[in-house]
Every structure is written in structure tokens, then in C-alpha cells.
Protein backbone atom coordinates (compact mmCIF):
# COMPACT_ATOMS: atom_id res chain seq x y z
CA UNK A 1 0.00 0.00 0.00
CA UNK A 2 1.60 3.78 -1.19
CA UNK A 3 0.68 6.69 0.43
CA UNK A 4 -0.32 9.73 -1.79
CA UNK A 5 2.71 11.54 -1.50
CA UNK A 6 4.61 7.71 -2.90
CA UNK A 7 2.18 6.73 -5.63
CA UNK A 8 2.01 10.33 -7.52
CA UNK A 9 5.66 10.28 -7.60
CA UNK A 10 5.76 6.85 -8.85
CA UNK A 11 3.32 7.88 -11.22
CA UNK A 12 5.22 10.93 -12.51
CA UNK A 13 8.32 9.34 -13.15
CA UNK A 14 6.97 6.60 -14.70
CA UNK A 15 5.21 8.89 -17.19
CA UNK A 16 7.73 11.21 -17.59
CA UNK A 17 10.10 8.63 -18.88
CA UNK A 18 7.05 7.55 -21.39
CA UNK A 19 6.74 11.07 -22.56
CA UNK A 20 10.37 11.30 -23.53
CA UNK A 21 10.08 8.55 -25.94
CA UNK A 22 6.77 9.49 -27.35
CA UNK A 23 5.85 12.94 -29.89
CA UNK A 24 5.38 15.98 -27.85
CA UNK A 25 2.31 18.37 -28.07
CA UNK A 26 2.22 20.65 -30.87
CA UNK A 27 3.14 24.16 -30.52
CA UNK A 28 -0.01 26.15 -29.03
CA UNK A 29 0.38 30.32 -29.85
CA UNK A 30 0.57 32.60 -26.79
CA UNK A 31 2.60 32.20 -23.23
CA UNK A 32 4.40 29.17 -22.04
CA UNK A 33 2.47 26.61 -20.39
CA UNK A 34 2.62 26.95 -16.85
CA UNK A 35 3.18 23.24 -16.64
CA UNK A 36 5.11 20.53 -18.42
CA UNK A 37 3.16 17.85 -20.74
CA UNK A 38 4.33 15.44 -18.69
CA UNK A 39 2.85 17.09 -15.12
CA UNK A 40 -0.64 17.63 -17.26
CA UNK A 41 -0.67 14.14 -17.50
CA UNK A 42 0.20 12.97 -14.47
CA UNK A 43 -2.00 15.67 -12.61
CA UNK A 44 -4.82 14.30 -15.22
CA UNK A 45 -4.48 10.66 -13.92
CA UNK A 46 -4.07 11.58 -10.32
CA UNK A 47 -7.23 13.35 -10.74
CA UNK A 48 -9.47 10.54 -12.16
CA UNK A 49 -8.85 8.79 -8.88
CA UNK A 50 -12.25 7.55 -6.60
CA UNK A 51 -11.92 9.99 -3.82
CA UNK A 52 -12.24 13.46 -5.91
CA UNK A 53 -15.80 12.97 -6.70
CA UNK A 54 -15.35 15.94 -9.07
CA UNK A 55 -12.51 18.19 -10.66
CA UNK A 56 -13.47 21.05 -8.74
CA UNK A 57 -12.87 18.57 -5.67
CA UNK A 58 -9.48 17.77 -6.75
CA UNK A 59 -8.02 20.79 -7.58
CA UNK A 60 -8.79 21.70 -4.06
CA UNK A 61 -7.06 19.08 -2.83
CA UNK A 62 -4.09 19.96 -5.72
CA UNK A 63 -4.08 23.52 -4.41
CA UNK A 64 -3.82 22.40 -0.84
CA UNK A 65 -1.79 19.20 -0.77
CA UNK A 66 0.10 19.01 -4.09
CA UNK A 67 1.34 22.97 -4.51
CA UNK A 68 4.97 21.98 -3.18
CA UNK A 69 4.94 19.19 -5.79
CA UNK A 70 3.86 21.69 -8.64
CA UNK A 71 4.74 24.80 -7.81
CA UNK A 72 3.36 26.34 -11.28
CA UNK A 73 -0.24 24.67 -11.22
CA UNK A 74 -2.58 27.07 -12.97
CA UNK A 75 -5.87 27.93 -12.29
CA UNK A 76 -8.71 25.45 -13.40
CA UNK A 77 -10.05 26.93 -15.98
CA UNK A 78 -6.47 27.17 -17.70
CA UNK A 79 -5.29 23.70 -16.47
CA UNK A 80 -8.75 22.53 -18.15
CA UNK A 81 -7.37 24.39 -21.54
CA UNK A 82 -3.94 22.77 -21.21
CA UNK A 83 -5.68 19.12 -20.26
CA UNK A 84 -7.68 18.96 -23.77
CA UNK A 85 -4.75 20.46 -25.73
CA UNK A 86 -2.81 17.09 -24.62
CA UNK A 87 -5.39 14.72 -25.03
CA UNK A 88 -3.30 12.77 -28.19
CA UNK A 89 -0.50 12.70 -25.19
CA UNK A 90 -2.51 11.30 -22.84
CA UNK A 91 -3.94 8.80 -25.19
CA UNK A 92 -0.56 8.10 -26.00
CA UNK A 93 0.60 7.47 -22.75
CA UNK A 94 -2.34 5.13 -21.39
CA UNK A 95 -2.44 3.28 -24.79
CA UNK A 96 1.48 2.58 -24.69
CA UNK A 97 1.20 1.41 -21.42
CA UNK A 98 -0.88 -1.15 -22.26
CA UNK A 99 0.90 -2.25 -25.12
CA UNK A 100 3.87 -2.58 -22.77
CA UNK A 101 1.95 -4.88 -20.28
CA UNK A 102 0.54 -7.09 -23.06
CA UNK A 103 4.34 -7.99 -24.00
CA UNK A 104 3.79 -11.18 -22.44
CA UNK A 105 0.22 -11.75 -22.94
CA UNK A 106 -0.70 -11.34 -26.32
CA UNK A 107 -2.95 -14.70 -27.30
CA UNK A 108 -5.99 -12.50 -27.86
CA UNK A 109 -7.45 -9.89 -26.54
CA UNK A 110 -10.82 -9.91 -24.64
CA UNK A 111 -13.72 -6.71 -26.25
CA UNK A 112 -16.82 -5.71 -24.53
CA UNK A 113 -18.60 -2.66 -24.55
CA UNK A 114 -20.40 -0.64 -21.66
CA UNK A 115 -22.57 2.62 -21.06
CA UNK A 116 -21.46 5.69 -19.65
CA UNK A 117 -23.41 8.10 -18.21
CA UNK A 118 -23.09 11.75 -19.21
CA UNK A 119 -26.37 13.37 -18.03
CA UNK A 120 -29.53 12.38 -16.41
CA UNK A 121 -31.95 10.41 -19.04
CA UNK A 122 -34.93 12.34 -17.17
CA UNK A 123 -33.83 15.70 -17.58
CA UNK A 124 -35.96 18.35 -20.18
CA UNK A 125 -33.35 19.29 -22.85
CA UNK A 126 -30.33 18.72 -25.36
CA UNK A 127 -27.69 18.82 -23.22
CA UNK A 128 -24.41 19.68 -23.60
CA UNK A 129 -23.32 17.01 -25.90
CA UNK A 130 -26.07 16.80 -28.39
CA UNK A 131 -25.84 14.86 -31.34
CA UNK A 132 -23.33 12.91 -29.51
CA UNK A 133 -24.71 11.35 -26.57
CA UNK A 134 -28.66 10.39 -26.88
CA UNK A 135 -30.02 7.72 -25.10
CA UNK A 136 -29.36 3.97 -25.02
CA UNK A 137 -29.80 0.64 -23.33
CA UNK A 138 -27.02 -1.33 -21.43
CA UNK A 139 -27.85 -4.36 -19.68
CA UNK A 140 -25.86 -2.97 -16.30
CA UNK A 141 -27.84 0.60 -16.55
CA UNK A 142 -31.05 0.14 -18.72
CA UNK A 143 -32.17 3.21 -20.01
CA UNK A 144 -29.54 5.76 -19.60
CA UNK A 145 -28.28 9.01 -21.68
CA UNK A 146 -24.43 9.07 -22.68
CA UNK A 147 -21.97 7.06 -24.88
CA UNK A 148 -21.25 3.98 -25.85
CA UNK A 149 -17.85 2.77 -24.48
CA UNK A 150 -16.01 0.09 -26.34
CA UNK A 151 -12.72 -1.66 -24.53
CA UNK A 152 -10.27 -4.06 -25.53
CA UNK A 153 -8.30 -5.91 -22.94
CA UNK A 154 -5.23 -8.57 -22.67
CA UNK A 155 -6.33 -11.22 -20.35
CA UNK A 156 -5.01 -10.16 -17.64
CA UNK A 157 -6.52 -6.95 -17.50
CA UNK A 158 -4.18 -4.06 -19.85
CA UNK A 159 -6.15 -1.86 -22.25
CA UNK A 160 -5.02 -1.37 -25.51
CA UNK A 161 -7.57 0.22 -26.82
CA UNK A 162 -11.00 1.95 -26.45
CA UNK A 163 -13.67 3.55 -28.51
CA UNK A 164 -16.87 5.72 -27.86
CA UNK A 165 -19.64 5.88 -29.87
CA UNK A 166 -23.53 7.34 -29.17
CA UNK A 167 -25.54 5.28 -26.34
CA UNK A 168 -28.08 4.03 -29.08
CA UNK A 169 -25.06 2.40 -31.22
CA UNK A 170 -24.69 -1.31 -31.21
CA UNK A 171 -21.65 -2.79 -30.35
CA UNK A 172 -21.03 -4.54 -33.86
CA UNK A 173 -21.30 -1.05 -35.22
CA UNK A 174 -18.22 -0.16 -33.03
CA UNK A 175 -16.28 -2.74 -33.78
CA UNK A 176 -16.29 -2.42 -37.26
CA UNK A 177 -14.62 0.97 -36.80
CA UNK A 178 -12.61 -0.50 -34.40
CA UNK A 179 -10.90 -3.49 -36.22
CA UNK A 180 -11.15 -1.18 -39.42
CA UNK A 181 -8.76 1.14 -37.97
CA UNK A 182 -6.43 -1.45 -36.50
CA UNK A 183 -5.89 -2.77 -39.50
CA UNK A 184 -5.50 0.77 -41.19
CA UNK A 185 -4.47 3.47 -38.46
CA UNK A 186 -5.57 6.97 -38.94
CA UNK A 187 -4.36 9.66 -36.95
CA UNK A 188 -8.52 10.69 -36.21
CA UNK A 189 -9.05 7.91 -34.12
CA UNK A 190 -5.80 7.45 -31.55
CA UNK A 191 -7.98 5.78 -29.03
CA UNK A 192 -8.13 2.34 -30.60
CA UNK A 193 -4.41 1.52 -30.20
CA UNK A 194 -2.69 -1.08 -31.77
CA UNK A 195 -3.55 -4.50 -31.86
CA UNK A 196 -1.28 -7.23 -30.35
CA UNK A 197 -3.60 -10.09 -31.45
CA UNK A 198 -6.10 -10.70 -34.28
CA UNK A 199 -7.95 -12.89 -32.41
CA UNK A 200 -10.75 -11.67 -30.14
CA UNK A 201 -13.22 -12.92 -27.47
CA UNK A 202 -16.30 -11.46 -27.52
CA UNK A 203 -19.68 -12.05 -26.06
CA UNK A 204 -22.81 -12.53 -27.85
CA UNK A 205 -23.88 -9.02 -29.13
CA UNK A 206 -20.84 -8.98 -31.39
CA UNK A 207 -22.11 -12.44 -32.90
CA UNK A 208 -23.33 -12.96 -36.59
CA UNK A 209 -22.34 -15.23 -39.09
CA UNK A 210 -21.94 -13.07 -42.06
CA UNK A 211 -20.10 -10.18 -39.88
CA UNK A 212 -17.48 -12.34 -38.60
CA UNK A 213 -16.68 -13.80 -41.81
CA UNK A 214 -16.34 -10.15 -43.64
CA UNK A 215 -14.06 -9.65 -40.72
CA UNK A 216 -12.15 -12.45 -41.22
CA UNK A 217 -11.43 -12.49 -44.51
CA UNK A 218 -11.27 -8.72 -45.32
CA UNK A 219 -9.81 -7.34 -41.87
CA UNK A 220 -7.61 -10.75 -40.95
CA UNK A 221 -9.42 -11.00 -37.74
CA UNK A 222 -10.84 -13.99 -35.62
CA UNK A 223 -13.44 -13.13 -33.52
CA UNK A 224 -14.81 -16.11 -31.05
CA UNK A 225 -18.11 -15.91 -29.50
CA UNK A 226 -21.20 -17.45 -28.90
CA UNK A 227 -23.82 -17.69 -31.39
CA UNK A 228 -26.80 -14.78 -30.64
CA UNK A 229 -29.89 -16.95 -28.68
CA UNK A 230 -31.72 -19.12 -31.08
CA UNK A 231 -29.46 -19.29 -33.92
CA UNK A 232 -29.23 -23.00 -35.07
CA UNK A 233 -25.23 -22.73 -34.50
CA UNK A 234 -26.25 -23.07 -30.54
CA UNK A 235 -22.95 -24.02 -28.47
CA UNK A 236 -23.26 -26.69 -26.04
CA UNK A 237 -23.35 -25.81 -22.18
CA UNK A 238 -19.58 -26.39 -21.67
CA UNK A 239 -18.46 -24.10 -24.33
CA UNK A 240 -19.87 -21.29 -23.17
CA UNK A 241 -19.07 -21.51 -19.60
CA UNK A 242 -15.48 -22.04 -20.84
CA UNK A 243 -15.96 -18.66 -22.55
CA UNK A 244 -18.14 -16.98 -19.71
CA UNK A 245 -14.53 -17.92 -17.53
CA UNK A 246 -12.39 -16.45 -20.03
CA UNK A 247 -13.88 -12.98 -20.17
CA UNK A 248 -14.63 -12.93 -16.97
CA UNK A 249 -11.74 -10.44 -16.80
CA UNK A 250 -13.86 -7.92 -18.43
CA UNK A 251 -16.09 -7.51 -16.44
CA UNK A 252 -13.41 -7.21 -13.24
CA UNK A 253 -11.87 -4.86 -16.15
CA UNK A 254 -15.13 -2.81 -16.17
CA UNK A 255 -15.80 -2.45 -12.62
CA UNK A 256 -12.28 -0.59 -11.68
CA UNK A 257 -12.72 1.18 -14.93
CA UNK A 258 -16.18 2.92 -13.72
CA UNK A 259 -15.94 3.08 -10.05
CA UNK A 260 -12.11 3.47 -9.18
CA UNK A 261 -10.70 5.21 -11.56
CA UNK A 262 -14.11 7.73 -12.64
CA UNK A 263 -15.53 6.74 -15.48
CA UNK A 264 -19.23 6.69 -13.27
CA UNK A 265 -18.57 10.44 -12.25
CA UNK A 266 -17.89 11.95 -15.56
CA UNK A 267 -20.39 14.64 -16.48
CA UNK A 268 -18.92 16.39 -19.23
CA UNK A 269 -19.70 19.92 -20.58
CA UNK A 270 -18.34 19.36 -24.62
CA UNK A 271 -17.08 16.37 -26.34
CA UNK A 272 -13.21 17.41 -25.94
CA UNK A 273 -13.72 17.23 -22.16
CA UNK A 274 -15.03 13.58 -22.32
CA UNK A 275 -12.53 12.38 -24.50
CA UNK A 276 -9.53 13.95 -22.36
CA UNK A 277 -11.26 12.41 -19.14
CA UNK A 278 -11.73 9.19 -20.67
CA UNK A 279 -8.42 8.91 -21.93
CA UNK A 280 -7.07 9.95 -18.21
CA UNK A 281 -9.02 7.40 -16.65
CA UNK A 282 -7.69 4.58 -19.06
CA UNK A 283 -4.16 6.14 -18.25
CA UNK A 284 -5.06 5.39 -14.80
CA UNK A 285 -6.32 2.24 -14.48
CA UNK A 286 -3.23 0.90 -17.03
CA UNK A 287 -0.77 2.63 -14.44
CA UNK A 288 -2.43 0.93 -11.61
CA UNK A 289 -2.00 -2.07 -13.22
CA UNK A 290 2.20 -1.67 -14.02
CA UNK A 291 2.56 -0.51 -10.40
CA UNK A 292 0.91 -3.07 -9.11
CA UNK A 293 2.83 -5.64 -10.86
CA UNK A 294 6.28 -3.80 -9.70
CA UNK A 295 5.47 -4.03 -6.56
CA UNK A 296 4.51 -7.72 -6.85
CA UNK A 297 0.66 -7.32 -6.24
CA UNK A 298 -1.80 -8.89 -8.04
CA UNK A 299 -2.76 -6.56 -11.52
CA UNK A 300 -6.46 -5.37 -10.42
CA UNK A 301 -6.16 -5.04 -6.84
CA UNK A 302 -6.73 -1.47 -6.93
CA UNK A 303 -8.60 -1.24 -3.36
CA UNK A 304 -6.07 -1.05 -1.44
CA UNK A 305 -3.02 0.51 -3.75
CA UNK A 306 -3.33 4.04 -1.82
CA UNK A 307 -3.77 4.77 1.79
CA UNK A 308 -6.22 7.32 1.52
């Protein structure tokens, strides 16, 4: 167990050394930055963490507690600016990360998708992110208003890659895009990382027949999952538990995801700010995950990782 003080050091050095092996920022007109790309990020990840149930919560804490550590943090309005300006860094950092954990466990990767909530489904209005967030269904939530998040995983828990979409858009939508753009990056979509397998594990909502062979013959990818209910490929009983136990890790994937590292508390204002929080929170859950392997602890035990 690290205290605060311990684990945002860790943290720092471990991303500064990834930033100075990876592109910096581009050039932004006016003033200096009052803080390195690398402190952004770190400051970013810190701030995804459980116990700031909000930014304005952590930057009181940064302007109490961490104001010897960065003696140049901003205001939050401009650290806001500076946060979305990096968000290719950030995605960077969280994606190579994962990449880096899934040297040694690259049979296939596991792919799931789950709702996030950006506003209340109830509530009279647009919202702030309209025509990107409507309302969907997710078997966790039900009815809820937000996005679509897609996540790929190694099996034991790294993330290489993630994708958002609307709430109303099925998950065989998104991962079209997603294997699409695996197999031919663009720079528009940096979220959906590279792949370190082409085969995947998937559960039924991915299923079809004629999808998975398009994808297998055009895109080089295996995808294995169950057949949808009452198709007449029906897997015995065996099967699919044996699949059910394999991504399994998912869903312990999911939960640390959303409650740990603030994906459940993310109620963005524009579609910059999501993307920049969700890429944060990915950064953070991947970092938890190398620490805890450093210091010999099993990958998702995130409860106890900081003495709070």
C-alpha cells in the first residue's frame, strides 16, 4: 500500500520517462504553459482517482496538498485548456502502457462494450453534448443518456484500446470501426491503439455469421463468441461456460474502470472534455496495473493501492 505523496511520484516518473520517448504536443500560440506535458498528465491521472468525486474537488485538494509538488499549477479553468490540448499525449501514454503490459500476454485480446453516463436520461433538454450522446440501453444501466464505451483488454486486465460511440449504437457497429482502424491506423481515431492479437473474445452481441466472416477475410481478424440466442449454430453448455470464464476479466476490467478510476462520475460539458477524461481514466487504471505488478501485487487489486 503507497501513500499519496509515494504513488504520484511513482506515477510521474513513470510517465515522464514515457513522454520522452513518445511525440510531444504541438506548438499552441501565446505564453508558455505553466506546466510541463508530462505534469498535465500525471496531474490528469491523479485526478481521475475515486476519492475526488469531481474536478473542482481535486483541484482543491491539488491547491492544498500538491502545490509543493507543482509549484506552477494554474488555475482550473487554464489547467482545463492545457488538459484537452494534450489529449493525443494522454492517449498516447495510457495506450502505450498497455501495449507494454501485453508484452507477455498477447494470445488475444478480450472486447466488450459498456454505457457511460453523461447526463440524467430524465432531464428536459439537449444537453451539452447533443448529437453525440442520446439515449441507449445497457444491460448494467437500462435506459440511460451518454456514450457507448467500447474496450479491448489482454487477459489479464491491460487496455489497448478503447472507442466511444452514441448510447443508441450497437456494439457490432463499433467494432467495425474498431478493427477497421487497426488494420489501417488513422491519426482521427488514436484511441483504438494497436492490436497485439487478431484474435478476439467477444460475447454474444458482437455475434453474426456473415459479420465475422467479412471480418475475417477482409480485416484478418478472428473473432470467437457465442452464437446470438436461437441461432441454429447453438454451443453446447460447456463451451460457453469455458468462454463466460475467459472474459470474466472484463467484467473485473469494467468495474475498476467505472468506479475506481471515474468513469461513473464523468459529467462532461463538450465532447473534448469527455474524450480527455476518458483517456485519463484509461491512463489510470493501465498505471495501476504496471505498479501493481512492480510491486509484486496482483494486476487489479486497486482497493487497497493508496492509503487514503
Amino acid at each position: 500500500m503507497l501513500d499519496p505523496e509515494t504513488f504520484l511520484t511513482e506515477l510521474y516518473v513513470l510517465i515522464d520517462d514515457l513522454c520522452q520517448t513518445l511525440p510531444p504536443p504541438p506548438p499552441h500560440p501565446g505564453p508558455a504553459a505553466a506546466l510541463a506535458p508530462s505534469e498535465v498528465v500525471t496531474l490528469a491521472f491523479f485526478a481521475q482517482w475515486e476519492p475526488f468525486p469531481s474536478q473542482a474537488a481535486f483541484y482543491r485538494y491539488a491547491r492544498t496538498h500538491l502545490r509543493p509538488c507543482f509549484p506552477t499549477l494554474p488555475s482550473r479553468p487554464q489547467f482545463t485548456r492545457q488538459l484537452q490540448r494534450v489529449h493525443d499525449l494522454l492517449v498516447a501514454v495510457a495506450l502505450t502502457l498497455g501495449t507494454e503490459l501485453a508484452a507477455t500476454d498477447h494470445a488475444f485480446e478480450i472486447i466488450d462494450g459498456t454505457g457511460v453516463v453523461t447526463r440524467n436520461k430524465l432531464r428536459r433538454g439537449l444537453g451539452w453534448l447533443p448529437g453525440e450522446a442520446d439515449i441507449g440501453h445497457c444491460t448494467r444501466l437500462g435506459f440511460y443518456e451518454g456514450v457507448r464505451l467500447l474496450l479491448c483488454c489482454t487477459p489479464t486486465g491491460a487496455i489497448t484500446g478503447f472507442g466511444i460511440g452514441p448510447a443508441s449504437t450497437n456494439d457490432r457497429v463499433l467494432a467495425d470501426t474498431f478493427f477497421a482502424v487497426r488494420v489501417a491506423p488513422t491519426p482521427a481515431l488514436p484511441t483504438v491503439g494497436r492490436a497485439v492479437s487478431d484474435c478476439y473474445v467477444a460475447d454474444m452481441g458482437f455475434g453474426g455469421r456473415t459479420r465475422e466472416q467479412r471480418w475475417r477475410i477482409e480485416l484478418g481478424v478472428t473473432l470467437i463468441c457465442p452464437p446470438q440466442t436461437g441461432s441454429r449454430r447453438a454451443w453446447p453448455k460447456p463451451w460457453r461456460r469455458w468462454l463466460a470464464g475467459i472474459r470474466q476479466v472484463m467484467e473485473t476490467v469494467t468495474d475498476r474502470l467505472l468506479t475506481p478510476c471515474g468513469v461513473t462520475r464523468l459529467r462532461p460539458h463538450c465532447l473534448a472534455g469527455l474524450q480527455a477524461r476518458l483517456a485519463a481514466a484509461i491512463g489510470l487504471f493501465n498505471a495501476c496495473v504496471w505498479l501493481n505488478r512492480t510491486h509484486h501485487r496482483p494486476a487489479l487489486a486497486f482497493a487497497d493501492l493508496v492509503d487514503w
